[in-house]
C-alpha atoms as a PDB file:
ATOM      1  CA  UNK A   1      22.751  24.816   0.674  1.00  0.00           C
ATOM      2  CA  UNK A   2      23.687  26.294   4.390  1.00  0.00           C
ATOM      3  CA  UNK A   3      23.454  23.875   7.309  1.00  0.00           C
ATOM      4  CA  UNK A   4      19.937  25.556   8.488  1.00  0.00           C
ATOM      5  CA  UNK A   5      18.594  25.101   4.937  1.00  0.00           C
ATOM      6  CA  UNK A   6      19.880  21.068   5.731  1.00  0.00           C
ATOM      7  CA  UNK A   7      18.103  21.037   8.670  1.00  0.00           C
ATOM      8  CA  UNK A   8      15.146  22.370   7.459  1.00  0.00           C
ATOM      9  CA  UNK A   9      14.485  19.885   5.274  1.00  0.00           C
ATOM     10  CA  UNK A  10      15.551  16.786   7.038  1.00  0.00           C
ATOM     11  CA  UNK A  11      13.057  18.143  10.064  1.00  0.00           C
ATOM     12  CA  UNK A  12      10.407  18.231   7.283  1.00  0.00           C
ATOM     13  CA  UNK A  13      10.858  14.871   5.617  1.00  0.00           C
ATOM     14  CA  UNK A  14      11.655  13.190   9.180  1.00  0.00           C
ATOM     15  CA  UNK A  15       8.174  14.693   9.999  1.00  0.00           C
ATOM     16  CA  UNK A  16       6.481  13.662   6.862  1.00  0.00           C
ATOM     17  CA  UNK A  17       7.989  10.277   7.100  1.00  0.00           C
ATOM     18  CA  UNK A  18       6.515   9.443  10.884  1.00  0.00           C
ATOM     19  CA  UNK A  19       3.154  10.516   9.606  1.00  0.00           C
ATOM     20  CA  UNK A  20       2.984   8.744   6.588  1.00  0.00           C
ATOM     21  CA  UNK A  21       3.088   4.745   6.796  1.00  0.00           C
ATOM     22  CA  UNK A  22       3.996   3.725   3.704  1.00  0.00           C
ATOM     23  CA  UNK A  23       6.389   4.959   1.440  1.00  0.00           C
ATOM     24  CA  UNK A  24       8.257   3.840  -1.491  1.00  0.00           C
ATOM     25  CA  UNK A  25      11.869   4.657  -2.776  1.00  0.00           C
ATOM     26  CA  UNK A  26      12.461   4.978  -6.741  1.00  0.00           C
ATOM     27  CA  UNK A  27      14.587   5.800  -9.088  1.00  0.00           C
ATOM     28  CA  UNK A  28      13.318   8.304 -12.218  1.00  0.00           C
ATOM     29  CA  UNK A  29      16.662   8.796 -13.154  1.00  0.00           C
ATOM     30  CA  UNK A  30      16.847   9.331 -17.157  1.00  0.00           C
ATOM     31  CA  UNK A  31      13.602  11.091 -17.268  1.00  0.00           C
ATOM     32  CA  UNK A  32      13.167  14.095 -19.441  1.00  0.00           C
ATOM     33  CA  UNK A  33      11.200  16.935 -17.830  1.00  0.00           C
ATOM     34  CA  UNK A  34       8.166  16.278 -19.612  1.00  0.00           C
ATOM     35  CA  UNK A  35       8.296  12.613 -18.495  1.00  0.00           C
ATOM     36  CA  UNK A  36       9.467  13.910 -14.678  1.00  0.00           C
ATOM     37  CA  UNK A  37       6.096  15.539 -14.866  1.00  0.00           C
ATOM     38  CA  UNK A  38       3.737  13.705 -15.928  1.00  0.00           C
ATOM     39  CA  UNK A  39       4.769  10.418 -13.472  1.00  0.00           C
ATOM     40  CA  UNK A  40       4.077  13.879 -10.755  1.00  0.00           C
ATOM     41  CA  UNK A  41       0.644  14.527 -12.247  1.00  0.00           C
ATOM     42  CA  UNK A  42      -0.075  10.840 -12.609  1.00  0.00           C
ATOM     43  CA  UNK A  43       1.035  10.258  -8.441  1.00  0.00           C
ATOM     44  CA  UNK A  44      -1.025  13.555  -7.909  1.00  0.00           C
ATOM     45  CA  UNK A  45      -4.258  12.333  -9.608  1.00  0.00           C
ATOM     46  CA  UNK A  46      -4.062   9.087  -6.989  1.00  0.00           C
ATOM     47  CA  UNK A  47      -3.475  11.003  -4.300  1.00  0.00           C
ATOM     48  CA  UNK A  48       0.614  10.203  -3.678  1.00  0.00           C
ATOM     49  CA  UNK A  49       2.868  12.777  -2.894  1.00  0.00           C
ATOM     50  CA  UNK A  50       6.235  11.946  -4.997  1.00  0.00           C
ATOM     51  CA  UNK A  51       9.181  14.026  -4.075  1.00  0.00           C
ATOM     52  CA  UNK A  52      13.195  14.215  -4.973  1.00  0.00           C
ATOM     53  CA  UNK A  53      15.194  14.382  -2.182  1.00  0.00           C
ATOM     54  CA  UNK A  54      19.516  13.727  -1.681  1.00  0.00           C
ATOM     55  CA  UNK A  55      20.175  10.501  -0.296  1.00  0.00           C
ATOM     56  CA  UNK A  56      21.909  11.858   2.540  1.00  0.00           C
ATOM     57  CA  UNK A  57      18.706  13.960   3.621  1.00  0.00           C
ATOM     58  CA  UNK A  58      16.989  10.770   3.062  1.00  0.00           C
ATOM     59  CA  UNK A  59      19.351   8.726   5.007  1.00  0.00           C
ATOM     60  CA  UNK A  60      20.101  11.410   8.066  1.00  0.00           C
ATOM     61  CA  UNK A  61      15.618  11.733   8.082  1.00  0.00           C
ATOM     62  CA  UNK A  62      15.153   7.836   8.374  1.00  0.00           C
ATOM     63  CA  UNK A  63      17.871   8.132  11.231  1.00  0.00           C
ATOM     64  CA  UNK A  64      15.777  10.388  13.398  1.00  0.00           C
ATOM     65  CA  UNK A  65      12.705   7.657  13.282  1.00  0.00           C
ATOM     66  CA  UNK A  66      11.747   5.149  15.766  1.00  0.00           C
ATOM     67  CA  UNK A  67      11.558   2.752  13.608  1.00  0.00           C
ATOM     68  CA  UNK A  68      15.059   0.984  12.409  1.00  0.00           C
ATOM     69  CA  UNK A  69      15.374   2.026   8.568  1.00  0.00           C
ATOM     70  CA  UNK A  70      19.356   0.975   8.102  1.00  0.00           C
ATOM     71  CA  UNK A  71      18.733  -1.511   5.965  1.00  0.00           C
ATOM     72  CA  UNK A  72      16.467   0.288   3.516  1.00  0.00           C
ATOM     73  CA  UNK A  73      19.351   3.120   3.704  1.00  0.00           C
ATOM     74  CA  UNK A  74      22.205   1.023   2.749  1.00  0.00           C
ATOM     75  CA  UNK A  75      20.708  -0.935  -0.346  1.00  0.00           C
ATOM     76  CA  UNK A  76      17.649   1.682  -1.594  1.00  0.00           C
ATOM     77  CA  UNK A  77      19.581   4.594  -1.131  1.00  0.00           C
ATOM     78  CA  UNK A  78      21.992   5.001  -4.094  1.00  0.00           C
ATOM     79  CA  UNK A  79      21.910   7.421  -7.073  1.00  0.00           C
ATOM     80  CA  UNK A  80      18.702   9.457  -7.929  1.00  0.00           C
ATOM     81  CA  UNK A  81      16.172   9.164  -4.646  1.00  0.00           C
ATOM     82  CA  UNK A  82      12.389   9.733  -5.357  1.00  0.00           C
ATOM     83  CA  UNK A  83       9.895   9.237  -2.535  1.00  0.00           C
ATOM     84  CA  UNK A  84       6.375   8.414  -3.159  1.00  0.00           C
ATOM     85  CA  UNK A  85       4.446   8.779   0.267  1.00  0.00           C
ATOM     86  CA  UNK A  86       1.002   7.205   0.597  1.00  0.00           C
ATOM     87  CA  UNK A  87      -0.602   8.065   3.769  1.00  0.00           C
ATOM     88  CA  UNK A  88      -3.835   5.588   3.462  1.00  0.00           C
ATOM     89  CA  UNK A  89      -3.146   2.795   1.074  1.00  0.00           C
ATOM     90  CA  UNK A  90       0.026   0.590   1.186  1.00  0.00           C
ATOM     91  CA  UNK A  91      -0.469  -0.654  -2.349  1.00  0.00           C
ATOM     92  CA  UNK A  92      -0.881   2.180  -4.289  1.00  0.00           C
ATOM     93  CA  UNK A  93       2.566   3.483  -5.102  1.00  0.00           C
ATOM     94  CA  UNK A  94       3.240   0.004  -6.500  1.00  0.00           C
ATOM     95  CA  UNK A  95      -0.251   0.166  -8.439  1.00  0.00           C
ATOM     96  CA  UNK A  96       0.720   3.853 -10.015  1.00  0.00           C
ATOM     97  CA  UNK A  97       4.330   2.586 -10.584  1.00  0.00           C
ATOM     98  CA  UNK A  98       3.156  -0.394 -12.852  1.00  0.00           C
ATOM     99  CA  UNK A  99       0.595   1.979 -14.735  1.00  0.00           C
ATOM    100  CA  UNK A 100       3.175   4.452 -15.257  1.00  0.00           C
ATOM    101  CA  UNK A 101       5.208   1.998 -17.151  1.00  0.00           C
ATOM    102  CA  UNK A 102       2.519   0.625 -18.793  1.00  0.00           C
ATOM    103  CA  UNK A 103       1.274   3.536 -19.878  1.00  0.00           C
ATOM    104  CA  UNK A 104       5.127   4.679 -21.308  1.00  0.00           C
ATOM    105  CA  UNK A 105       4.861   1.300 -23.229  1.00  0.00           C
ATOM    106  CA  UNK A 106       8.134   0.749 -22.172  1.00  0.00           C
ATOM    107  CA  UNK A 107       9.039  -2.107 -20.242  1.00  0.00           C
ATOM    108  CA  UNK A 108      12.523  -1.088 -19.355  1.00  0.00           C
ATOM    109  CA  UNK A 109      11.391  -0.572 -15.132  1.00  0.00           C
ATOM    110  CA  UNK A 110      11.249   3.036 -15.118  1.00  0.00           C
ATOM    111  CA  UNK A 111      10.793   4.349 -12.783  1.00  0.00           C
ATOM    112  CA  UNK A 112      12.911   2.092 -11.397  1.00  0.00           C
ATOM    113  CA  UNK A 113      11.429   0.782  -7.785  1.00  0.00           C
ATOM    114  CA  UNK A 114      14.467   0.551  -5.046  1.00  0.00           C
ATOM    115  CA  UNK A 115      12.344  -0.556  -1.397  1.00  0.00           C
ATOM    116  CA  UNK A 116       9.460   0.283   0.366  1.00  0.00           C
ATOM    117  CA  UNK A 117       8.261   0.955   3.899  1.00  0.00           C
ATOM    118  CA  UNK A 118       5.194  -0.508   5.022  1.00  0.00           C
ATOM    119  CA  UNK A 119       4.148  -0.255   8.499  1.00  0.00           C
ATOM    120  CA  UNK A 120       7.760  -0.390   9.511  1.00  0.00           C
ATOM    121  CA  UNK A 121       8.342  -3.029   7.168  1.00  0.00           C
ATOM    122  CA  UNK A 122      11.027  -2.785   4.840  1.00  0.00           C
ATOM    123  CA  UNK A 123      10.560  -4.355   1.572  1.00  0.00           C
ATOM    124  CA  UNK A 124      13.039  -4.187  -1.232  1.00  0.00           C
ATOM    125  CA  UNK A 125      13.949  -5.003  -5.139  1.00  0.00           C
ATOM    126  CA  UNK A 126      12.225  -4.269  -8.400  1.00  0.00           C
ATOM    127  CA  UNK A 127      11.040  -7.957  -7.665  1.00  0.00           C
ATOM    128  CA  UNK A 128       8.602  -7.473  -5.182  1.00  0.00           C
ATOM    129  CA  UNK A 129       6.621  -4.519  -6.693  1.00  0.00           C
ATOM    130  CA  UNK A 130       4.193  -6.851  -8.399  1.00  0.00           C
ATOM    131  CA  UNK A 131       3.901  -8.423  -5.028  1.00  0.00           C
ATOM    132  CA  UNK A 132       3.367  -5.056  -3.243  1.00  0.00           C
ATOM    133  CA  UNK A 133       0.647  -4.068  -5.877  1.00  0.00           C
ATOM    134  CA  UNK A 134      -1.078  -7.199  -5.058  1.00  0.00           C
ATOM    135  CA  UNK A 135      -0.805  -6.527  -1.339  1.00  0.00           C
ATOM    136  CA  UNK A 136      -4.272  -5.630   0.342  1.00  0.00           C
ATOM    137  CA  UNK A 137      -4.693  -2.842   2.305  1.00  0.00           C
ATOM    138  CA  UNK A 138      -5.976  -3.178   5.802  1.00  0.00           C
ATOM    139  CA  UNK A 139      -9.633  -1.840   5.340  1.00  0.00           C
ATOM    140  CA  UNK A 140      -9.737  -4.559   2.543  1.00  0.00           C
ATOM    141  CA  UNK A 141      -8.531  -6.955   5.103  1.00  0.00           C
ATOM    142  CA  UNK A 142     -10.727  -6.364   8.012  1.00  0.00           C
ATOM    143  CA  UNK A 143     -13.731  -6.038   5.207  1.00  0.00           C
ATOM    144  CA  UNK A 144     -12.931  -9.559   3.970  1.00  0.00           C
ATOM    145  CA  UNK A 145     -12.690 -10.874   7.605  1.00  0.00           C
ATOM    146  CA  UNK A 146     -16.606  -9.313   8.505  1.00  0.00           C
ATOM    147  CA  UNK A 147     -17.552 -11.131   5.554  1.00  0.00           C
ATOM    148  CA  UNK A 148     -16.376 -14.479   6.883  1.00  0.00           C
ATOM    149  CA  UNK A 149     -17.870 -13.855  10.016  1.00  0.00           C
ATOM    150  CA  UNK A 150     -21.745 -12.879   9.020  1.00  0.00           C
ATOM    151  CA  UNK A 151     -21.700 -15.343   6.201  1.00  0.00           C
ATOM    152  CA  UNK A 152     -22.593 -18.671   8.938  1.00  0.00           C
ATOM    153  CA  UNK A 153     -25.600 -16.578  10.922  1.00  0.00           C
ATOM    154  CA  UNK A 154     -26.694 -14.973   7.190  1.00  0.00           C
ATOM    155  CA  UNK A 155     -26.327 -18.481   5.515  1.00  0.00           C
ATOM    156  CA  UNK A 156     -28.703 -19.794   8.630  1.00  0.00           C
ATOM    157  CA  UNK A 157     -31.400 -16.734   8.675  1.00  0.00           C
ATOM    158  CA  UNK A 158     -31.413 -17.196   4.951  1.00  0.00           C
ATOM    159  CA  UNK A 159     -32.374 -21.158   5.637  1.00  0.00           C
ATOM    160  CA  UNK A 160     -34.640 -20.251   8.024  1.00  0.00           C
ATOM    161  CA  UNK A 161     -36.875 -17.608   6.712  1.00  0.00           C
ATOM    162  CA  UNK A 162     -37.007 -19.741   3.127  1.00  0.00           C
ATOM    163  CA  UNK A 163     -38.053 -22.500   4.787  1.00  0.00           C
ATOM    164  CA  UNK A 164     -40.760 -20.411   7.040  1.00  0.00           C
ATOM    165  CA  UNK A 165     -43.683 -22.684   5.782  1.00  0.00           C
ATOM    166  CA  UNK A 166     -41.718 -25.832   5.766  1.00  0.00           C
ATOM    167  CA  UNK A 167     -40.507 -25.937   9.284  1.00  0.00           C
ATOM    168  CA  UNK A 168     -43.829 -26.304  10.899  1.00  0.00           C
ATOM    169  CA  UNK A 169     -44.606 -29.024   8.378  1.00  0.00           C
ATOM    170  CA  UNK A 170     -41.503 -30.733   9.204  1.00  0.00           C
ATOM    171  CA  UNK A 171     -42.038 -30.379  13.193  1.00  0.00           C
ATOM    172  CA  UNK A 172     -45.345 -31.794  12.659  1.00  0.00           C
ATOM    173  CA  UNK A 173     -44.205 -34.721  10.592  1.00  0.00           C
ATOM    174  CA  UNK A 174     -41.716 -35.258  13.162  1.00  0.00           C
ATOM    175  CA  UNK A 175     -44.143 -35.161  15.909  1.00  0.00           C
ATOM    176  CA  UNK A 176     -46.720 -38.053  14.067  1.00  0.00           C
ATOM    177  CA  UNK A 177     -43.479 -40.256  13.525  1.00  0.00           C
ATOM    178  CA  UNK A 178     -42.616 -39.651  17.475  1.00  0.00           C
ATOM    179  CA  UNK A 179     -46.231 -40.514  18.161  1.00  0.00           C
ATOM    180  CA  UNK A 180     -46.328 -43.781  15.889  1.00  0.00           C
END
């Protein structure tokens, strides 16, 4: 591969990395070709874009970001380098890593998971993917939080318009015991 062909590439993943905000490093190394492509089809069918890169490309990519990636580079980046980019749901990589096992019935952690990027947050170790697939995303989040919020003022309306006959009873008893 010539320098420009080098170049090329690390413009393209640098580029693909700054727009997507989360992305996770693994390790499909052992993988027959059939296996290679169905994990592929299976990351296709959620809507993840899983690609093999060298861990140099990787490393000299994460270098041109804003964002400071060293320590992801020094421990993730070691033999075979897959990324799995997710441009709308930090969870799902983990989610389609976990099926992919499961559905390989082996439970030998391929593909292996090395570290993640979420948000400029670098997680890593096979340890935390249950975490990560766990994680909620931020539309989740901020759905969860509305909730809270209405439930008081729906929680009152509701008392109020059940008790629509009652109140004025109520006043009125209120009003004799006032008057007593």
């Amino acid at each position: 591969m010539t320098r420009a062909e080098k170049k090329e590439i690390i413009d393209g993943l640098t580029e693909k990395l700054r727009e997507t905000p989360f992305f996770y490093i693994t390790d499909a190394s052992g993988f027959d070709v059939a296996t290679v492509n169905a994990f592929r089809r299976m990351c296709f069918d959620k809507g993840i874009e899983y690609k093999v890169y060298k861990n140099t490309l990787i490393t000299k990519a994460l270098e041109n970001l804003d964002e400071d990636y060293s320590e992801l580079s020094e421990n993730a980046l070691k033999g075979f380098s897959g990324i799995l980019f997710s441009k709308e749901t930090n969870n799902l990589p983990a989610k389609v890593l976990l099926d992919f096992r499961k559905k390989l019935g082996k439970n030998d952690g391929m593909p292996a998971f090395k570290g993640a990027a979420i948000d400029s947050d670098v997680i890593l170790g096979e340890d935390n993917l249950s975490m990560l697939s766990k994680l909620k995303s931020k539309d989740e989040l901020l759905a969860e939080l509305i909730g809270l919020l209405q439930s008081p003022a729906m929680n009152l309306l509701g008392a109020l318009q059940s008790g629509q006959n009652n109140i004025s009873g109520v006043l009125k008893a209120i009003e004799e015991k006032g008057d007593n």
